[in-house]
Protein backbone atom coordinates (compact mmCIF):
# COMPACT_ATOMS: atom_id res chain seq x y z
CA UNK A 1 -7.77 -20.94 1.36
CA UNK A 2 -9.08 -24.33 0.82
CA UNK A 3 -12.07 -24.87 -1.28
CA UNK A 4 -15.13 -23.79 0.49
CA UNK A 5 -18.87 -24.94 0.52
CA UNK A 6 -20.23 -24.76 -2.85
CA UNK A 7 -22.57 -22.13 -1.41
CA UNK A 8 -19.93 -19.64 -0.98
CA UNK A 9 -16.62 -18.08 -3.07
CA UNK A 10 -14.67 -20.90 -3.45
CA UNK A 11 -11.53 -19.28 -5.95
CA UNK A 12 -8.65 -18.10 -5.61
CA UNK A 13 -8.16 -14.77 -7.38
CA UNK A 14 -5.02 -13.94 -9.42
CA UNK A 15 -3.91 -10.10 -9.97
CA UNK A 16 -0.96 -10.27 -11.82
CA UNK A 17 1.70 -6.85 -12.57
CA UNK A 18 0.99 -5.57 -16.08
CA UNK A 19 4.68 -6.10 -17.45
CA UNK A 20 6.36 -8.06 -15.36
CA UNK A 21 7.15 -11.91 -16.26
CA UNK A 22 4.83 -14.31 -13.81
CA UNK A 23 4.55 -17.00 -15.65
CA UNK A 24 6.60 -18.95 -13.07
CA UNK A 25 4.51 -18.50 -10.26
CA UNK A 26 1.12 -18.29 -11.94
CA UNK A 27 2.37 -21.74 -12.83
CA UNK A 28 3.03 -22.69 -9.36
CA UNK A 29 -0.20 -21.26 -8.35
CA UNK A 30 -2.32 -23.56 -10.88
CA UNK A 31 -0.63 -26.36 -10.27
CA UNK A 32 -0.77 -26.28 -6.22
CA UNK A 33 -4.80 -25.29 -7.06
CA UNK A 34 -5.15 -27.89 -9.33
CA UNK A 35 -4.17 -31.02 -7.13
CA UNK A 36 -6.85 -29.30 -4.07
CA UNK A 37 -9.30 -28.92 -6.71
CA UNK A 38 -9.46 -25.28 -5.85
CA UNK A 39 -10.73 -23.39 -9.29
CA UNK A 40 -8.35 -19.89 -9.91
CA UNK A 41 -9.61 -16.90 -11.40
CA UNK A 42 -8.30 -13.94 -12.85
CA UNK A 43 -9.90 -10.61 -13.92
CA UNK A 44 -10.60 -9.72 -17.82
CA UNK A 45 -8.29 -7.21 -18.31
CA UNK A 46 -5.49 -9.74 -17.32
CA UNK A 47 -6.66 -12.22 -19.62
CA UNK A 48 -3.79 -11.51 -21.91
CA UNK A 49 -1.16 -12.45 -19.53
CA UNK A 50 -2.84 -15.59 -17.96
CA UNK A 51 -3.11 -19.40 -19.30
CA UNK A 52 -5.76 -20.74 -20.84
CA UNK A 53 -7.14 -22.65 -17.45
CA UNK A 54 -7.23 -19.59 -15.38
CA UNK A 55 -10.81 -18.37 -16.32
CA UNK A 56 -11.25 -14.28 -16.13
CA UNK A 57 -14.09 -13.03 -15.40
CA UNK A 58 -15.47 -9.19 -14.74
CA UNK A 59 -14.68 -7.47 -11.27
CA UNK A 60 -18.12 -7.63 -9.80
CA UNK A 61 -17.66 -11.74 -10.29
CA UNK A 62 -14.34 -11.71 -9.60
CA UNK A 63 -14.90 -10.07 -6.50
CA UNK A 64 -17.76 -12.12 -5.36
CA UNK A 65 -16.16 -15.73 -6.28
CA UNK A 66 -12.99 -15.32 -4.60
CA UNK A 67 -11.89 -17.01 -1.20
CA UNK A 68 -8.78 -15.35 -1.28
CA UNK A 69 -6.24 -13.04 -3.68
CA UNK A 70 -2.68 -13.21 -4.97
CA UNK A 71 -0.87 -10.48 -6.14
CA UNK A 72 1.96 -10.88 -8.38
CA UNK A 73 4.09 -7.87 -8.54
CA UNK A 74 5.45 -5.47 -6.14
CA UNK A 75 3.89 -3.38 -3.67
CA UNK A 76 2.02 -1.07 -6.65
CA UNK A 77 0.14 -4.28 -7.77
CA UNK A 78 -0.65 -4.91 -3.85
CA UNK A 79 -1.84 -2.33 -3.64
CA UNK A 80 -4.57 -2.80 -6.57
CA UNK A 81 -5.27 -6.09 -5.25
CA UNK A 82 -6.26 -4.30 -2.01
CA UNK A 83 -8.77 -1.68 -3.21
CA UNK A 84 -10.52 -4.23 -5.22
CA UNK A 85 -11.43 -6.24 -2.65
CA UNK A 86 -12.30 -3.50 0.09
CA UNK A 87 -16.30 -4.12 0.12
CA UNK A 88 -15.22 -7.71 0.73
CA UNK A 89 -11.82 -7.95 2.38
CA UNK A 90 -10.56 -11.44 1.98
CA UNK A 91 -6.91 -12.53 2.61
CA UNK A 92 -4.31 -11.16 0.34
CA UNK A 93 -0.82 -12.38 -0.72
CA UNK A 94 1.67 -10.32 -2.23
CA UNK A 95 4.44 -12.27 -4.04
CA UNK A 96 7.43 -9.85 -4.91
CA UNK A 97 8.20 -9.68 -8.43
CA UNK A 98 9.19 -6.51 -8.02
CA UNK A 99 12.34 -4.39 -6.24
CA UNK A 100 11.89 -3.23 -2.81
CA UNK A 101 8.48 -4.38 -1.59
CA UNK A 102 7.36 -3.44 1.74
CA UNK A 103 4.08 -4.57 1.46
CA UNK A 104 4.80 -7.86 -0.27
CA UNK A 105 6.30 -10.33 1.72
CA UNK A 106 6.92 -13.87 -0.74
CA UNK A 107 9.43 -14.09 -2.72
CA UNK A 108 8.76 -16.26 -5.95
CA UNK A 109 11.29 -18.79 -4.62
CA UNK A 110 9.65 -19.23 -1.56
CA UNK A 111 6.01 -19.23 -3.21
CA UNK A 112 5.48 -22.95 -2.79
CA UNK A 113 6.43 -23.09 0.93
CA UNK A 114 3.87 -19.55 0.85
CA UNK A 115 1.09 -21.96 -0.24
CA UNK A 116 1.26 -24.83 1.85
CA UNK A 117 1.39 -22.85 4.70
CA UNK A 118 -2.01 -21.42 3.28
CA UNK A 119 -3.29 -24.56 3.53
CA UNK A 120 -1.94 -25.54 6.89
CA UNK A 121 -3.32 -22.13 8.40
CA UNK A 122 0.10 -21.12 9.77
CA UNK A 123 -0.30 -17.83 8.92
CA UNK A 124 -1.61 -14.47 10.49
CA UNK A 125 -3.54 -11.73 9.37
CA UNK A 126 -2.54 -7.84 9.35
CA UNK A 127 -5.25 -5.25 9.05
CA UNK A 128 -4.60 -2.46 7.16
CA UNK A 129 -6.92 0.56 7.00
CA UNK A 130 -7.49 3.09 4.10
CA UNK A 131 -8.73 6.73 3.12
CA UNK A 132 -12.17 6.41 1.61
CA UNK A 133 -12.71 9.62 -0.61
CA UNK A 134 -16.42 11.42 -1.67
CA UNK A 135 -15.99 14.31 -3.82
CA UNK A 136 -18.58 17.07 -4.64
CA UNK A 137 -17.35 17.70 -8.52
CA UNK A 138 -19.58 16.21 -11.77
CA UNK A 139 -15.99 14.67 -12.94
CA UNK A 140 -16.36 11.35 -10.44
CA UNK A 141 -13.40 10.42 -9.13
CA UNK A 142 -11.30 7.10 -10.94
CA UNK A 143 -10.51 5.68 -7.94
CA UNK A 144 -11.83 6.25 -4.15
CA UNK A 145 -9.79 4.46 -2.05
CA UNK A 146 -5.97 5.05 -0.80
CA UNK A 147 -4.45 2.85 1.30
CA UNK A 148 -0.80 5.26 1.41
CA UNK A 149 -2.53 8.71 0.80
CA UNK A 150 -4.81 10.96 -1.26
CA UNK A 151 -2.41 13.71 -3.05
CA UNK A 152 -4.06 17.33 -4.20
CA UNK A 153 -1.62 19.10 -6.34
CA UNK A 154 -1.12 21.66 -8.96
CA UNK A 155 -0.69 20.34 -12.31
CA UNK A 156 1.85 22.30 -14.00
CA UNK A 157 5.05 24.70 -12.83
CA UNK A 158 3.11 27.88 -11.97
CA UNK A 159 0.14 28.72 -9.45
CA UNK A 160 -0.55 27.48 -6.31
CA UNK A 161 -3.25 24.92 -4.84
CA UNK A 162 -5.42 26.80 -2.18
CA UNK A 163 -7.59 24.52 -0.24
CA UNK A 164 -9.81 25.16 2.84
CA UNK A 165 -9.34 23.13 5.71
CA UNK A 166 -12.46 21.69 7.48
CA UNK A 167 -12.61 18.91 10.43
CA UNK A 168 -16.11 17.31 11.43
CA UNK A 169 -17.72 20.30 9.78
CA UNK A 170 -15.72 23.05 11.26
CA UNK A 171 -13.53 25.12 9.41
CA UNK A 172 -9.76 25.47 10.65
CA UNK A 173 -7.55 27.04 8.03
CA UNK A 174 -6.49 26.79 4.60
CA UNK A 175 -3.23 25.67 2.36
CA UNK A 176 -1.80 27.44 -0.02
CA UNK A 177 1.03 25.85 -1.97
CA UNK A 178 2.44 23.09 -4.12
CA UNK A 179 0.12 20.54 -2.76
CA UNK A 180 -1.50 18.89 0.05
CA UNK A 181 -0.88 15.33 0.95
CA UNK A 182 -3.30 13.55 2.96
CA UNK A 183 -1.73 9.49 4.32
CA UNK A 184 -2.51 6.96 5.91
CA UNK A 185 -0.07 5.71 8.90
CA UNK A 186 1.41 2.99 6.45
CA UNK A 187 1.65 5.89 3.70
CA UNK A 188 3.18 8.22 6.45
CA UNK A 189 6.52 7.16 4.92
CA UNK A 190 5.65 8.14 1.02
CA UNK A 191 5.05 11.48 0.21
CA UNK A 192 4.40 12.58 3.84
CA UNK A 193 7.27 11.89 4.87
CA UNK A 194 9.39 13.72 1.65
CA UNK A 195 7.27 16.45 2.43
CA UNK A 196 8.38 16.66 6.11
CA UNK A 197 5.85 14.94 7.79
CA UNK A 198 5.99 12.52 10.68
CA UNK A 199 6.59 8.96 10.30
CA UNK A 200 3.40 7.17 12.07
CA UNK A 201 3.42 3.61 13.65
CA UNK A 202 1.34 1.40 11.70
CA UNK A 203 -0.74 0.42 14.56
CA UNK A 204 -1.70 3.63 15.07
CA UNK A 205 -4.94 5.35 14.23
CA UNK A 206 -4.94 8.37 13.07
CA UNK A 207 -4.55 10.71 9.71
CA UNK A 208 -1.50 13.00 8.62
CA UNK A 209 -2.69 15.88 6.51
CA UNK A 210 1.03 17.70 5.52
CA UNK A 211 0.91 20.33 2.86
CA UNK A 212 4.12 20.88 0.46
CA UNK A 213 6.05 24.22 -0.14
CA UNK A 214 3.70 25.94 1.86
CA UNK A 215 3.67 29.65 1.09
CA UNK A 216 1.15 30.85 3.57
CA UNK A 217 -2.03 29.51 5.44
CA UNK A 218 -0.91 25.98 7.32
CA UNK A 219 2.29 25.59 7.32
CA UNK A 220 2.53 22.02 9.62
CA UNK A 221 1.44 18.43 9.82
CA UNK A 222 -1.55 17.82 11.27
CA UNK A 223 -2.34 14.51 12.95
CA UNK A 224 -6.04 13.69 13.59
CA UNK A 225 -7.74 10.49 15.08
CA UNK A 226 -9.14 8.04 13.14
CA UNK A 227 -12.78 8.83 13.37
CA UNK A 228 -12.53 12.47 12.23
CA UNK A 229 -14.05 13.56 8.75
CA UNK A 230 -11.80 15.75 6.56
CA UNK A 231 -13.10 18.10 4.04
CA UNK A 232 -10.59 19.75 1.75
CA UNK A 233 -12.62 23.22 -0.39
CA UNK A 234 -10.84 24.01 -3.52
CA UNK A 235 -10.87 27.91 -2.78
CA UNK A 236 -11.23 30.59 -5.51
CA UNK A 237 -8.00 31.72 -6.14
CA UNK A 238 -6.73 27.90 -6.53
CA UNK A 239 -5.79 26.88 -9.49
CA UNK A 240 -7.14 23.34 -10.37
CA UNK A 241 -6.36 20.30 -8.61
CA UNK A 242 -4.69 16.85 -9.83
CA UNK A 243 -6.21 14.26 -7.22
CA UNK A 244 -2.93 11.32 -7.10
CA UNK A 245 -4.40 7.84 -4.82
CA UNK A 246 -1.66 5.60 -4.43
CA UNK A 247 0.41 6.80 -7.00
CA UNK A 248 -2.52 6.97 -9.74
CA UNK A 249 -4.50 9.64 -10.93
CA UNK A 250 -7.97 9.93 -9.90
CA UNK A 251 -9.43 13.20 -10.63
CA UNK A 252 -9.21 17.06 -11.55
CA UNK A 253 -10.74 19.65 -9.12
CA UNK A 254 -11.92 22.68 -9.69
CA UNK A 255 -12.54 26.33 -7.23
CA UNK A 256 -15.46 24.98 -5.22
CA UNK A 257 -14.91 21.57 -5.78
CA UNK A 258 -14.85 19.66 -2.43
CA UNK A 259 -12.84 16.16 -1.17
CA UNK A 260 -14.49 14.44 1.61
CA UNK A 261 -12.20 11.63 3.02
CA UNK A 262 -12.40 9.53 5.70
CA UNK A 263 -11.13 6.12 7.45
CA UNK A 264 -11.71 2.76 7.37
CA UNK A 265 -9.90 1.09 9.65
CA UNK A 266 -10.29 -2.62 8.51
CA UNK A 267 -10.38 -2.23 4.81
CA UNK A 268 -7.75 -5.08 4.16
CA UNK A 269 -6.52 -8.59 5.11
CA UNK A 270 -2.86 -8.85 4.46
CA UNK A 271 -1.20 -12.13 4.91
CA UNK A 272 1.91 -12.18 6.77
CA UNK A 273 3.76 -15.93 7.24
CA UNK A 274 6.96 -14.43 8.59
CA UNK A 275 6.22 -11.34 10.63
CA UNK A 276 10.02 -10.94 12.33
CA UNK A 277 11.15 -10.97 8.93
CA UNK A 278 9.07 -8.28 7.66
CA UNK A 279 9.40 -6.30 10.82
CA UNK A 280 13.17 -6.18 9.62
CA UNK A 281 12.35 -5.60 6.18
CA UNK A 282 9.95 -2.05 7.66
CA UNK A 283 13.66 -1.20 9.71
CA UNK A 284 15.39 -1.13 6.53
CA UNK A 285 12.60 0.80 4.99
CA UNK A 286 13.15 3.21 7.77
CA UNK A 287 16.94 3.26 7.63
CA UNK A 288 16.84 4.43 3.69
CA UNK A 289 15.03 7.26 5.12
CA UNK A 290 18.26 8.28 7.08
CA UNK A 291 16.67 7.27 10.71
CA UNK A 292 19.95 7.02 12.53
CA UNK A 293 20.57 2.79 13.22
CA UNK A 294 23.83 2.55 15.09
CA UNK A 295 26.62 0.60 13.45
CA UNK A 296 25.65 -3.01 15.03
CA UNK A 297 21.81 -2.38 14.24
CA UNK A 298 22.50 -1.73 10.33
CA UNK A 299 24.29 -5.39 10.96
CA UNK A 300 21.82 -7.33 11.88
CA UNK A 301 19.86 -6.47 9.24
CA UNK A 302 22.06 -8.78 6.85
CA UNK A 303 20.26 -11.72 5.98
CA UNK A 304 21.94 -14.70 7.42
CA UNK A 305 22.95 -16.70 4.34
CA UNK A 306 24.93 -13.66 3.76
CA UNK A 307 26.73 -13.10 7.53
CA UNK A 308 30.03 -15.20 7.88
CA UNK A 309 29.49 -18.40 9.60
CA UNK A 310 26.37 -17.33 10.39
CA UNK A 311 26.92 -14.46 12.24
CA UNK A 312 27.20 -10.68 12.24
CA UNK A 313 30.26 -10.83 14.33
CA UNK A 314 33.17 -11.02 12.33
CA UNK A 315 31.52 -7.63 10.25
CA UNK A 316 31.15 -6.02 13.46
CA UNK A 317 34.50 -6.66 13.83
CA UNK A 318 36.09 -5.17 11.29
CA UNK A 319 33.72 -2.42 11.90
CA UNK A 320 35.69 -2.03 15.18
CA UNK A 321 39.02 -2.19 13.62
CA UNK A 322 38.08 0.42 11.31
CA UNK A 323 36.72 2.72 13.43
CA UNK A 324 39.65 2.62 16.45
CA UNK A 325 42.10 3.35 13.14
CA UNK A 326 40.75 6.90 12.54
């Protein structure tokens, strides 16, 4: 992310959490940038929570000046920072000033080693792919792109969402239900997977379509390749539809409304300095959702500042002791 020819995007872009404090690594941002003579921009409806030297500017510029993106927050703000830049994926960083982030990897402690290994190049990219939404109703949708799932749900306690199923323009079924939750293999462990869907490798290509409290029509997950083209009809006898991307609501749908979704494999850059480590950070994502780790796996886990001496073994031990004693 060093500065570029002047003929090209030359910032680095800032997207910063809405409430939580930054100012400590927005600090550390513009003062690495600063000494490379590297110019950092922010968006306009940040400018509130940025200095005075980070210049905001509206999305479209924002968009086209940037060389590269920080996002301060957790994996919510990532995941902003990630549909902004889809027409133009350019390397993202997500710096954790949240709780558990999966999809942010830097810490704020760590931020300055983060940065220099920018510089250095000693980093890799990991492609991440999203759901890319067209719908057919006059109310256009607030936002487009998911990179965990598409949601189609009823809004209050009674009635039931009843969609129509098609694939590549043929019709296979219909839902009728609570909702319908359509994820990406990264979002596979969301709402999918609550619902009783599979979990799906991240290297995988493919679509989950899972529907929730299904009282008659499909009743499964489906899992379709990447190239297919889902169409979800809001039938008749639905009532309407709350449309959730990400976690944010996009849209209402009404009876004959259609959702046309599809997937783009290489919609994002994510930077990844550390990959073993977040590898270990996914298997504790996967262990909260009760996939059985034996005893000695669930150890290893422990960072190692935290292991005695250095080492799981005196835990493990114990473990042992424990376990022969019952």
């Amino acid at each position: 992310m060093e500065k570029a020819d002047a003929a090209g995007p030359t910032a680095l872009g800032l997207v910063v959490h809405p409430s939580a404090d930054v100012r400590d690594s927005v600090r550390t941002i513009t003062d690495w940038a600063t000494s490379r003579s590297v110019p950092v921009i922010g968006r306009d409806q940040d400018a509130g929570r940025l200095p005075p030297e980070v210049a905001t500017v509206p999305d479209d510029q924002f968009r086209a000046r940037i060389k590269g993106l920080v996002s301060l927050g957790g994996d919510g703000t990532m995941l902003g920072a990630m549909r902004l830049v889809v027409d133009r994926p350019v390397p993202v960083l997500g710096v954790n000033h949240g709780n558990l982030g999966f999809l942010v990897e830097v810490t704020p402690a760590t931020l300055e080693d983060a940065l220099a290994r920018l510089v250095a190049d000693d980093y890799t990219i990991e492609t991440h792919g999203c759901l890319v939404a067209e719908c057919s109703s006059v109310r256009p949708l607030r936002t487009d792109v998911g990179f965990n799932d598409f949601i189609l749900a009823r809004q209050g306690r009674t009635g039931t969402v009843s969609i129509d199923l098609s694939l590549n323009d043929q019709q296979y079924g219909y839902y009728r239900g609570d909702a319908v939750v359509v994820s990406t293999p990264n979002g596979s462990t969301a709402y999918n997977y609550a619902a009783g869907g599979p979990i799906v490798s991240p290297s995988a290509a493919a679509i989950v379509i899972t529907p929730v409290a299904p009282m008659a029509g499909i009743n499964r997950s489906i899992v379709l390749g990447a190239g297919d083209r889902v169409s979800l009809h809001v039938a008749a006898d639905s009532v309407p539809v709350a449309v959730n991307v990400d976690g944010t609501a996009s849209a209402e749908l009404a009876p004959g409304d259609v959702l046309s979704l599809r997937m783009d494999e290489d919609a994002a850059q994510v930077v990844r300095l550390a990959a073993g480590t977040h590898a270990n950070r996914s298997r504790i994502k996967l262990s909260l959702l009760d996939l059985p780790l034996r005893r000695d796996q669930l150890l290893e886990l422990i960072p190692e500042e935290l292991r005695p001496n250095g080492s799981v073994q005196p835990i493990q031990d114990r473990a042992d002791a424990e376990d022969a004693g019952r």
